[in-house]
Protein backbone atom coordinates (compact mmCIF):
# COMPACT_ATOMS: atom_id res chain seq x y z
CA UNK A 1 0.00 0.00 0.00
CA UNK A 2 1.30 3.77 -1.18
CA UNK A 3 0.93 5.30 2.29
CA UNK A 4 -1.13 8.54 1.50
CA UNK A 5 -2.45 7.93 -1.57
CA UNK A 6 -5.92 6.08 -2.92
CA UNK A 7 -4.89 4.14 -6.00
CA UNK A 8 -8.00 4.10 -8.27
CA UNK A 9 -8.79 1.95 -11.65
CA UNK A 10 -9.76 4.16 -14.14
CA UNK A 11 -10.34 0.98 -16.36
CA UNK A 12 -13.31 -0.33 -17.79
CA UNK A 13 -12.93 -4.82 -17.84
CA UNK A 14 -12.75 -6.48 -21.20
CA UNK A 15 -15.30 -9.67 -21.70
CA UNK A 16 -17.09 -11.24 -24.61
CA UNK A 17 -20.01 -8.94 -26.18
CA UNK A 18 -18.70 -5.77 -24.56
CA UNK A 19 -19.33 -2.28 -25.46
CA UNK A 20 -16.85 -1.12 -28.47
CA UNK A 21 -16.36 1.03 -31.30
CA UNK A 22 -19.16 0.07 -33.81
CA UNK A 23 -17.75 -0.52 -36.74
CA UNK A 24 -14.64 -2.83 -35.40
CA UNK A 25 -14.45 -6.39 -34.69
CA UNK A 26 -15.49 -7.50 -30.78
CA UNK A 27 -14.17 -8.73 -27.97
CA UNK A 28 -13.58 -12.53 -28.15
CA UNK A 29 -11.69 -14.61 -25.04
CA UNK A 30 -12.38 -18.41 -24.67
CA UNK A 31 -11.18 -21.83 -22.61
CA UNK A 32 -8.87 -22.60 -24.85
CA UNK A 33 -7.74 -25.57 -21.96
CA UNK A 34 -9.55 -26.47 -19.04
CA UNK A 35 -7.73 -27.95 -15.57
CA UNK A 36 -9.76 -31.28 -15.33
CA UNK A 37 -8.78 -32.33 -18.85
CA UNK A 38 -5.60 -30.71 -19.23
CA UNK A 39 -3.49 -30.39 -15.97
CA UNK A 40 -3.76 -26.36 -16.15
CA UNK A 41 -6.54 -23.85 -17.11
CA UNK A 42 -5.65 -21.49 -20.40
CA UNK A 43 -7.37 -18.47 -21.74
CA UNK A 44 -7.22 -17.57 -26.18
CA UNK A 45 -8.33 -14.10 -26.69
CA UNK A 46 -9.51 -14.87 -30.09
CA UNK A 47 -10.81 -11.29 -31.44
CA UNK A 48 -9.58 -7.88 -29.82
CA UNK A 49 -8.40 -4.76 -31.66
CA UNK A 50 -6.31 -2.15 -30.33
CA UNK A 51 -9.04 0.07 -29.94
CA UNK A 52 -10.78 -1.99 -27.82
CA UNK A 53 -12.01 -0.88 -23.66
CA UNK A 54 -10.29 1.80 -22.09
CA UNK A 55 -6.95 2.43 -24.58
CA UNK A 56 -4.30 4.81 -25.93
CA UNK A 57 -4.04 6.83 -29.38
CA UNK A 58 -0.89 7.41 -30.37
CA UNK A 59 0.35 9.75 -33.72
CA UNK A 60 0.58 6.57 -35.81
CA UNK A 61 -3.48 6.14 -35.21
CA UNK A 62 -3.67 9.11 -38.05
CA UNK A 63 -0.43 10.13 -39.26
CA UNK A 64 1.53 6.89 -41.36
CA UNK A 65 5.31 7.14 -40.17
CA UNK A 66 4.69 8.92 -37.18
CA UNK A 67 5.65 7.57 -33.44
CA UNK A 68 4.09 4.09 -32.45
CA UNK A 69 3.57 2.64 -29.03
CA UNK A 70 7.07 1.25 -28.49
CA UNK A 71 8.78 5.33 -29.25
CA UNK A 72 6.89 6.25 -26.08
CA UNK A 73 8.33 5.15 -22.01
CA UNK A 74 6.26 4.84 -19.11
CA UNK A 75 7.72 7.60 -17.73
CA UNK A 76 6.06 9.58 -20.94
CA UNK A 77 2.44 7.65 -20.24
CA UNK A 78 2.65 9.19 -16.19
CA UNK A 79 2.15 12.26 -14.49
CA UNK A 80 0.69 14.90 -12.91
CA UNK A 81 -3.07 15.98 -14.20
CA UNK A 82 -6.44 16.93 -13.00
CA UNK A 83 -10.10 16.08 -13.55
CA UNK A 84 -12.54 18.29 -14.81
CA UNK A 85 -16.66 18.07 -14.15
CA UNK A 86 -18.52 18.30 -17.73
CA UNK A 87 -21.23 16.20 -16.64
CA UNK A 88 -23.63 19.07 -17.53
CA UNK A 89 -23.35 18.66 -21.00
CA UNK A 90 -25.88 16.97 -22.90
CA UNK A 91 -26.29 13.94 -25.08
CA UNK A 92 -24.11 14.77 -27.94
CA UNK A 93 -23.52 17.97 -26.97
CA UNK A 94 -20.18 19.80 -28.20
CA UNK A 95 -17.21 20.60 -25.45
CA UNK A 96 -16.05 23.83 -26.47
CA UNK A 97 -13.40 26.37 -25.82
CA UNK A 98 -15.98 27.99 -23.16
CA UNK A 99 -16.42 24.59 -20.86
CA UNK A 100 -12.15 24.42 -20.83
CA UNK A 101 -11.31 28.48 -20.42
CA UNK A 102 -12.78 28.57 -17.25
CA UNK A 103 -10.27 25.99 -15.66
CA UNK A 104 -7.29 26.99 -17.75
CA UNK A 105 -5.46 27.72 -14.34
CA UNK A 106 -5.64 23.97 -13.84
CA UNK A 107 -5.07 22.55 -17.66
CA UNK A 108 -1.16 23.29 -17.34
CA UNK A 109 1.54 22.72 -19.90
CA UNK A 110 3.08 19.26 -19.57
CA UNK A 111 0.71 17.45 -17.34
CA UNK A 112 -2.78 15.59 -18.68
CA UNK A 113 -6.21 16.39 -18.73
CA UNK A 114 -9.72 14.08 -17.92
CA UNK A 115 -13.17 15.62 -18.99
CA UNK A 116 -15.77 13.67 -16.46
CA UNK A 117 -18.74 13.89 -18.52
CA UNK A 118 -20.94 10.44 -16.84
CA UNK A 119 -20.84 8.38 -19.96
CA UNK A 120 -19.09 5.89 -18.23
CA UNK A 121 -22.19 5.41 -16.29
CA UNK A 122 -24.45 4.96 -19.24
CA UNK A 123 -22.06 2.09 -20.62
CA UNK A 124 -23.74 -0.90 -22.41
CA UNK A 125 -25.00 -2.12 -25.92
CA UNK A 126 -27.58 0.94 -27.09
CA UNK A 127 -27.01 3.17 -29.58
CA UNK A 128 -27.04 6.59 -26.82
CA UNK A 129 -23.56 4.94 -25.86
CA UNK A 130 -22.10 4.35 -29.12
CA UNK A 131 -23.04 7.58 -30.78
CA UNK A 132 -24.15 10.17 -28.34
CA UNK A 133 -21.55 11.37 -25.93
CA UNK A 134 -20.35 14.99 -25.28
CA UNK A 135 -17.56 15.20 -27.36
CA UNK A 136 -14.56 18.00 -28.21
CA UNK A 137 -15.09 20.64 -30.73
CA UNK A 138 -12.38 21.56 -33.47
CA UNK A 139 -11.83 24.67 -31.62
CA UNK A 140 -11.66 23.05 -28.00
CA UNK A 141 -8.88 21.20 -29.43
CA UNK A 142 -6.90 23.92 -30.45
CA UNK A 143 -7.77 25.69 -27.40
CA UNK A 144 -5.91 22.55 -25.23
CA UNK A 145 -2.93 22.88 -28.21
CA UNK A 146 -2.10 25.67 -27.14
CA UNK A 147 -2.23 24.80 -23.56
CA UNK A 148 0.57 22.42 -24.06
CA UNK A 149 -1.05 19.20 -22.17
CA UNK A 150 0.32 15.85 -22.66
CA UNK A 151 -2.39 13.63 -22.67
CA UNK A 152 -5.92 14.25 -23.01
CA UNK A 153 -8.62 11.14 -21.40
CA UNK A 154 -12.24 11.19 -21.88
CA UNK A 155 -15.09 8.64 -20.69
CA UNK A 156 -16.90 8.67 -24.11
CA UNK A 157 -15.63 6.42 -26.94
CA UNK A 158 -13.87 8.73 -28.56
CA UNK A 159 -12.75 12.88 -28.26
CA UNK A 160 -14.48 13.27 -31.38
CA UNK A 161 -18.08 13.09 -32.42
CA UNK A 162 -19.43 10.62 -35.22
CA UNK A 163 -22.22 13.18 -35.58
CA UNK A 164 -24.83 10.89 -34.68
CA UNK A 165 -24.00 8.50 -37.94
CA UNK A 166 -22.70 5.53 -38.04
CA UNK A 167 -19.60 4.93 -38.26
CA UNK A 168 -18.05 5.38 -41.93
CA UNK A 169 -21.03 7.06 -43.27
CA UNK A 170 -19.01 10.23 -43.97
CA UNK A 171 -15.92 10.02 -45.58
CA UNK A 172 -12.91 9.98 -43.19
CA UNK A 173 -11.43 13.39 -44.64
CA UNK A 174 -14.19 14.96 -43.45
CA UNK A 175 -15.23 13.22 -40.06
CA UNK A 176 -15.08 15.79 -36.98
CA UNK A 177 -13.55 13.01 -35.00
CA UNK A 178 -10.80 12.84 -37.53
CA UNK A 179 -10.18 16.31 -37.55
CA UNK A 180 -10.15 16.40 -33.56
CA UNK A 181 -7.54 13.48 -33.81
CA UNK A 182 -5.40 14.91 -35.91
CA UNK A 183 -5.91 18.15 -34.19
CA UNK A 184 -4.19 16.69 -31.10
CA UNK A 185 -2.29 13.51 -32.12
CA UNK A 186 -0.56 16.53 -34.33
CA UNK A 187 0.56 18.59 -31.62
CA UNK A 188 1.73 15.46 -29.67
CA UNK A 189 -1.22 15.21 -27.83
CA UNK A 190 -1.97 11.30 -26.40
CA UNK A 191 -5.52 10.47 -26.56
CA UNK A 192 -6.78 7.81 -23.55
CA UNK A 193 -10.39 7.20 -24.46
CA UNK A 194 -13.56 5.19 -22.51
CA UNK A 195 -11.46 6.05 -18.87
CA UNK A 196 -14.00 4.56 -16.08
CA UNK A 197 -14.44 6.24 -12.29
CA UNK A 198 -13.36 9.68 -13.08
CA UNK A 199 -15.55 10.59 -10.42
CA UNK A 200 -14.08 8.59 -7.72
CA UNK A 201 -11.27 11.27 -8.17
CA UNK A 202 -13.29 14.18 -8.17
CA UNK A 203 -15.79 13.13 -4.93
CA UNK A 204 -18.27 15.66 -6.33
CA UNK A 205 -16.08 18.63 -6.86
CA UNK A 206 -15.15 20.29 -9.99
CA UNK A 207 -12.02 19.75 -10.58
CA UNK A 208 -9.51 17.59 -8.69
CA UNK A 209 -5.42 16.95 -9.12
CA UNK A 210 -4.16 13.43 -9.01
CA UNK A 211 -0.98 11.25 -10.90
CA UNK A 212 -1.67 9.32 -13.67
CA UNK A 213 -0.17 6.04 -14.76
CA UNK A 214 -1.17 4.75 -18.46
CA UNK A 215 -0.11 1.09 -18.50
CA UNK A 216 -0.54 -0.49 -21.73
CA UNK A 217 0.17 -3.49 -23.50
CA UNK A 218 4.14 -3.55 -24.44
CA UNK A 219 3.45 -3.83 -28.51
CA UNK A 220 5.96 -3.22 -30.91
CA UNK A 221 5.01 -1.21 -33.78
CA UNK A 222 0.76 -0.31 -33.04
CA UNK A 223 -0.99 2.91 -33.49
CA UNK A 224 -2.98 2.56 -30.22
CA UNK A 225 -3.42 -0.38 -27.29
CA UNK A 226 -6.11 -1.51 -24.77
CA UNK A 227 -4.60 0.01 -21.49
CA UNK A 228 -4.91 -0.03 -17.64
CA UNK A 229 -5.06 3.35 -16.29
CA UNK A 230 -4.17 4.19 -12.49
CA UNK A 231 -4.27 7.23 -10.44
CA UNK A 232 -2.90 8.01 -7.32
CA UNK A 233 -5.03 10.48 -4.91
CA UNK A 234 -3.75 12.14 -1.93
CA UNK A 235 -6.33 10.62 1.16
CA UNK A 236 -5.45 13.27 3.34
């Protein structure tokens, strides 16, 4: 135990028939050997893309060439950030330059950012879920650009919006979500997407500080990975 701190899971669980991104393969794990019959029990995730739960974006996700998972250390997936309260936005309702200005003495240059906006809560197989959560606006982006943060997380599916279509029925140029991605991912901006508990860190306020720790798989070569993420909360 990390005397003075509250370590909290900001994961959602992976299992079969799980919420994911729409238009991508899902979640598949199966006995692939059982202890009676075998000597030994043995899992075979069968189907699971790196997109998949609570993960990381990284530059390659939109930009061929650019850095993969492997260019980036642990020490470059911690650190300091804080938690911001956006749960009054409304089903797919833009996050704009407004919500953000008015904590900009908390979104500091270097450390990440969380935007708590309850979809985590509303998690499970209906289409509210999968198409309809507050998301980032073009200029919001820019806005946290030029605030110099490291990594941006967000309970939705994605920083982006889909626009209420589904996905790939506009063309990818022109998707807001791409733009947003590129926006960021550009700048050098991680994405962590579908984070889990942001309000156990907040404990009703409206914005709280804690460390960050994105853990995620150790793959050579990916544009993004399923991830555990961990923060650490002063309890006194």
């Amino acid at each position: 135990m990390l005397k003075g701190y509250k370590i909290i899971d900001l994961s959602h669980q992976l299992f079969n028939d799980m919420p994911s991104y729409p238009s991508l393969p899902k979640f598949r794990i199966s006995q692939l050997k059982v202890v009676d019959r075998n000597g030994s029990n043995v899992s075979i995730i069968t189907s699971m893309h790196t997109h998949m739960g609570t993960h990381i974006d990284l530059p390659l996700h939109v930009f061929p060439g650019s850095r993969s998972l492997d260019e980036y250390s642990l020490e470059d997936l911690s650190g300091e950030g804080v938690v911001i309260d956006l749960t009054y936005k409304k089903e797919g309702g833009e996050i704009d330059e407004e919500d953000l200005i008015k904590y900009r003495s908390h979104i500091k240059r270097g450390n990440m950012l969380f935007l708590f906006t309850g979809w985590s809560k509303k998690r499970g197989l209906t289409s509210t879920y999968m198409f309809e959560w507050p998301y980032l606006n073009e200029e919001a982006a820019r806005f946290l650009v030029k605030r110099g943060i490291k990594i941006l997380g967000t309970d939705g599916l994605s920083v982006g919006s889909l626009g209420g279509k589904a996905v790939g029925s506009e063309p990818a140029s022109v998707s807001s979500s791409r733009r947003v991605h590129r926006t960021l991912l550009g700048a050098g901006i991680l994405l962590v997407e579908e984070v889990a508990n942001l309000d156990k860190i907040l404990m009703g306020k409206n914005v709280a500080k804690a460390f960050f720790i994105i853990a995620p798989l150790s793959i050579k070569g990916v544009e993004a990975s399923p991830c555990r993420v961990i923060s650490l909360v002063r309890s006194f």
